[in-house]
C-alpha atoms as a PDB file:
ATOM      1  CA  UNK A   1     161.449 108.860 186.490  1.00  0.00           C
ATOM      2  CA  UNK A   2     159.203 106.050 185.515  1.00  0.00           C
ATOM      3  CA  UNK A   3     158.443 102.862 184.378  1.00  0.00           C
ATOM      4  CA  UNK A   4     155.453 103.690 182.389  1.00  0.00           C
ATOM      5  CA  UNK A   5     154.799 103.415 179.364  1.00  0.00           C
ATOM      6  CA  UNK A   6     156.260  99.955 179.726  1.00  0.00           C
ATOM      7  CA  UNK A   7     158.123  97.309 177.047  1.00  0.00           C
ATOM      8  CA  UNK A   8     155.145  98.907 174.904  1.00  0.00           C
ATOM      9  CA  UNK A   9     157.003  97.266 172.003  1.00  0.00           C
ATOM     10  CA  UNK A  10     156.789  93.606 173.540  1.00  0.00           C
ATOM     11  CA  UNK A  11     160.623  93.044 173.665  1.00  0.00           C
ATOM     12  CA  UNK A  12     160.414  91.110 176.550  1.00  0.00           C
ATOM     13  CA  UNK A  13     157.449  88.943 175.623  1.00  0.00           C
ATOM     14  CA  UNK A  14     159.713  88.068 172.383  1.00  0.00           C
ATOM     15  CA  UNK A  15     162.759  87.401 175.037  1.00  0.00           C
ATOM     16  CA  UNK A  16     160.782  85.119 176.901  1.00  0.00           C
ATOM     17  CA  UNK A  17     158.971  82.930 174.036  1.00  0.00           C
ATOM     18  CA  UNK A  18     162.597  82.811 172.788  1.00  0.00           C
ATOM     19  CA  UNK A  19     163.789  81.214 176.136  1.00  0.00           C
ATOM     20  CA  UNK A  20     161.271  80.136 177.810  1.00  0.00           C
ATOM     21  CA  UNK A  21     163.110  81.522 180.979  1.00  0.00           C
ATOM     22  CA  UNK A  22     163.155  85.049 182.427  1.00  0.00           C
ATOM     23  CA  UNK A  23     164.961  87.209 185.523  1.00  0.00           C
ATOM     24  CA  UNK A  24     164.490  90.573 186.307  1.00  0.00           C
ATOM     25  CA  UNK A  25     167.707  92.388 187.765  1.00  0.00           C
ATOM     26  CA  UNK A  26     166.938  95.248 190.128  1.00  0.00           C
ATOM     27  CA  UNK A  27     169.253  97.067 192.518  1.00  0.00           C
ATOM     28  CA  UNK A  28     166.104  98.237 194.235  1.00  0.00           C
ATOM     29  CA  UNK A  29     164.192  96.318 197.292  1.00  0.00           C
ATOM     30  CA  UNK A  30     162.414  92.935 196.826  1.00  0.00           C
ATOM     31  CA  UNK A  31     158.765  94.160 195.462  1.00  0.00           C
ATOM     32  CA  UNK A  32     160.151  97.145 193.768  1.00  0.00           C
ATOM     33  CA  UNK A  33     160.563  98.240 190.196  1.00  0.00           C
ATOM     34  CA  UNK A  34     161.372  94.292 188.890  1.00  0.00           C
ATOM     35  CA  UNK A  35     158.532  93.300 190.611  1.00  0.00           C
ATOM     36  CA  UNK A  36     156.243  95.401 189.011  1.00  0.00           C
ATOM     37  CA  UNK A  37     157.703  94.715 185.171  1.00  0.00           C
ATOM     38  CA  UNK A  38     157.115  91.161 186.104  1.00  0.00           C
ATOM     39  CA  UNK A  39     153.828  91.065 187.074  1.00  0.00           C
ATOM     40  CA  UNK A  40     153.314  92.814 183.868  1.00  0.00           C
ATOM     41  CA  UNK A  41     155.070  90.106 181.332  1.00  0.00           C
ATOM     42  CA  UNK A  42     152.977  87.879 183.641  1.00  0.00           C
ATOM     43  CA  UNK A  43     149.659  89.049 183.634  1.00  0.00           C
ATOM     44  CA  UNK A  44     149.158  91.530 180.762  1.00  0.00           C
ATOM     45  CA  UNK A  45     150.686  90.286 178.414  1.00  0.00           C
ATOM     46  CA  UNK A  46     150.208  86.662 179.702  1.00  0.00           C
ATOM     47  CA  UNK A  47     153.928  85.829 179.679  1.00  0.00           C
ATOM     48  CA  UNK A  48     152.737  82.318 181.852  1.00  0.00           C
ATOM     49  CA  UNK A  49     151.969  80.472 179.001  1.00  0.00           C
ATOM     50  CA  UNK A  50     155.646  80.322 177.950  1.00  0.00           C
ATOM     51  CA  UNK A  51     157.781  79.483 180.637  1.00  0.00           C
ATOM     52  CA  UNK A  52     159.329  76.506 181.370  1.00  0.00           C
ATOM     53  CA  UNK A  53     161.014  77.761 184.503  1.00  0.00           C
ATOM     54  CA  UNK A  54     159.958  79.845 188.021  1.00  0.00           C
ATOM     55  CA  UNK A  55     160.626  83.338 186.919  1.00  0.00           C
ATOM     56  CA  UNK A  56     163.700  85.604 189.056  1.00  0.00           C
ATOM     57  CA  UNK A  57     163.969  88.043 190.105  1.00  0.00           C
ATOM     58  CA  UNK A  58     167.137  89.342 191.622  1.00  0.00           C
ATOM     59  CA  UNK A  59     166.970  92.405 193.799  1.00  0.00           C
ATOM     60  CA  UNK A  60     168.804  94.497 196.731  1.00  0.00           C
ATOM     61  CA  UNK A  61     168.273  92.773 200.101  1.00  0.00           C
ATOM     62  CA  UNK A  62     165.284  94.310 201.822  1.00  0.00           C
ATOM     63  CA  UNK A  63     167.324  96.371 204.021  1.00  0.00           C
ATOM     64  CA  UNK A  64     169.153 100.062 203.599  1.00  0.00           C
ATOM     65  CA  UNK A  65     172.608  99.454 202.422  1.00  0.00           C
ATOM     66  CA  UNK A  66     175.120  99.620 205.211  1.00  0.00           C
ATOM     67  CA  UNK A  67     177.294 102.965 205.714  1.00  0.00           C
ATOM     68  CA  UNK A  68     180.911 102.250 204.651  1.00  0.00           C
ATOM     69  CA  UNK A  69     182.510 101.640 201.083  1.00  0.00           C
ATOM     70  CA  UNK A  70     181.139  98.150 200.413  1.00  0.00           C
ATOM     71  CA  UNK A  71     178.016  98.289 201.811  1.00  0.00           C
ATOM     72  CA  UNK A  72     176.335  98.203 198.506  1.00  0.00           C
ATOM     73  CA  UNK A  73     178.343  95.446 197.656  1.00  0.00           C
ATOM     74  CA  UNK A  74     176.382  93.701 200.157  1.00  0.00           C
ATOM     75  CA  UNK A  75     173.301  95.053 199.704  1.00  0.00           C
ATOM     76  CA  UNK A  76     172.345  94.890 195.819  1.00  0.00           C
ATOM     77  CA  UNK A  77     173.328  92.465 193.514  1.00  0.00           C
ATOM     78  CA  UNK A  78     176.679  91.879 192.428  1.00  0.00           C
ATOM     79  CA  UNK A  79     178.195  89.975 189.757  1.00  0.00           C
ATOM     80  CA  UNK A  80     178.415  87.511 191.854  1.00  0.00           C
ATOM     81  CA  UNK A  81     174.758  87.438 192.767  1.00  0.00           C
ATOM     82  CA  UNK A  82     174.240  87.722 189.272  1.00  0.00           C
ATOM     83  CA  UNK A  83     175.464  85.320 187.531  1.00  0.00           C
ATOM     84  CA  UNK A  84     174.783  82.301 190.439  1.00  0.00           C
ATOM     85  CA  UNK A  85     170.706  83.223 189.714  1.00  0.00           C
ATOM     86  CA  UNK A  86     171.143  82.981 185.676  1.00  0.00           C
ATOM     87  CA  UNK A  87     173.563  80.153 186.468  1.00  0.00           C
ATOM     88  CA  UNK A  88     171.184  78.096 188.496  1.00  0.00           C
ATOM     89  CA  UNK A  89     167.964  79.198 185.827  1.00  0.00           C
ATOM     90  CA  UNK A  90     170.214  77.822 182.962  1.00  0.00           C
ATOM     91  CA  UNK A  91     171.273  74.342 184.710  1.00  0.00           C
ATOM     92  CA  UNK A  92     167.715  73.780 185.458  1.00  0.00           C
ATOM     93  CA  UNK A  93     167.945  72.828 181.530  1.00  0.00           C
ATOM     94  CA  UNK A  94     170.942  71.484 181.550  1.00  0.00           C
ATOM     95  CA  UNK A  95     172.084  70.033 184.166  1.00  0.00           C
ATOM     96  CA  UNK A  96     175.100  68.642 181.971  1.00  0.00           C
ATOM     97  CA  UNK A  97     175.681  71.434 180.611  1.00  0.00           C
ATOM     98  CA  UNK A  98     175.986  73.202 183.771  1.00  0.00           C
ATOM     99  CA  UNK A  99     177.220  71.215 186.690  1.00  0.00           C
ATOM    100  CA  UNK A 100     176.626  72.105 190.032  1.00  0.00           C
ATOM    101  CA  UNK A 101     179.097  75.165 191.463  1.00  0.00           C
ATOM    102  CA  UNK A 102     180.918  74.481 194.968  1.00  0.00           C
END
């Protein structure tokens, strides 16, 4: 498999001017695969000049996955991972909007 060609169409770029925000999910290691697609939005297509926010990205911990049933669980991200990054990129807009989680 690969990435290339890559978001040839600009979807992304569109995303981002929408929303001024973006986060790159990836079960894969820190400085994988998301990595890579963001230094693209970033650089090629020069994704910079519209965001309002530090870009994510949210990635598997930069370890092998431990052996047992939930060791991916712990590894990559979750829901729970998830939605606390996107969470946390949102409320930097709104903090009202979004109150802080306990």
């Amino acid at each position: 498999q690969t990435l290339l060609p890559f978001d040839t169409g600009g979807v992304i770029l569109q995303s981002l001017k929408k929303t001024n925000r973006i986060a790159f999910i990836d079960e894969d290691v820190p400085g994988g695969a998301s990595a890579y697609m963001l230094r693209q939005v970033i650089e090629r297509d020069h994704g910079y000049e519209w965001l309002d926010s530090e870009p994510r990205t949210i990635s598997g911990k930069d370890h092998r996955p431990a052996y047992g049933s939930d060791g991916d669980y712990w590894s990559k991200p979750n829901r729970e991972t998830i939605f606390a990054a996107v969470y946390e990129l949102m409320r930097e807009t709104n903090p009202r909007m979004y109150p802080p989680r306990l």
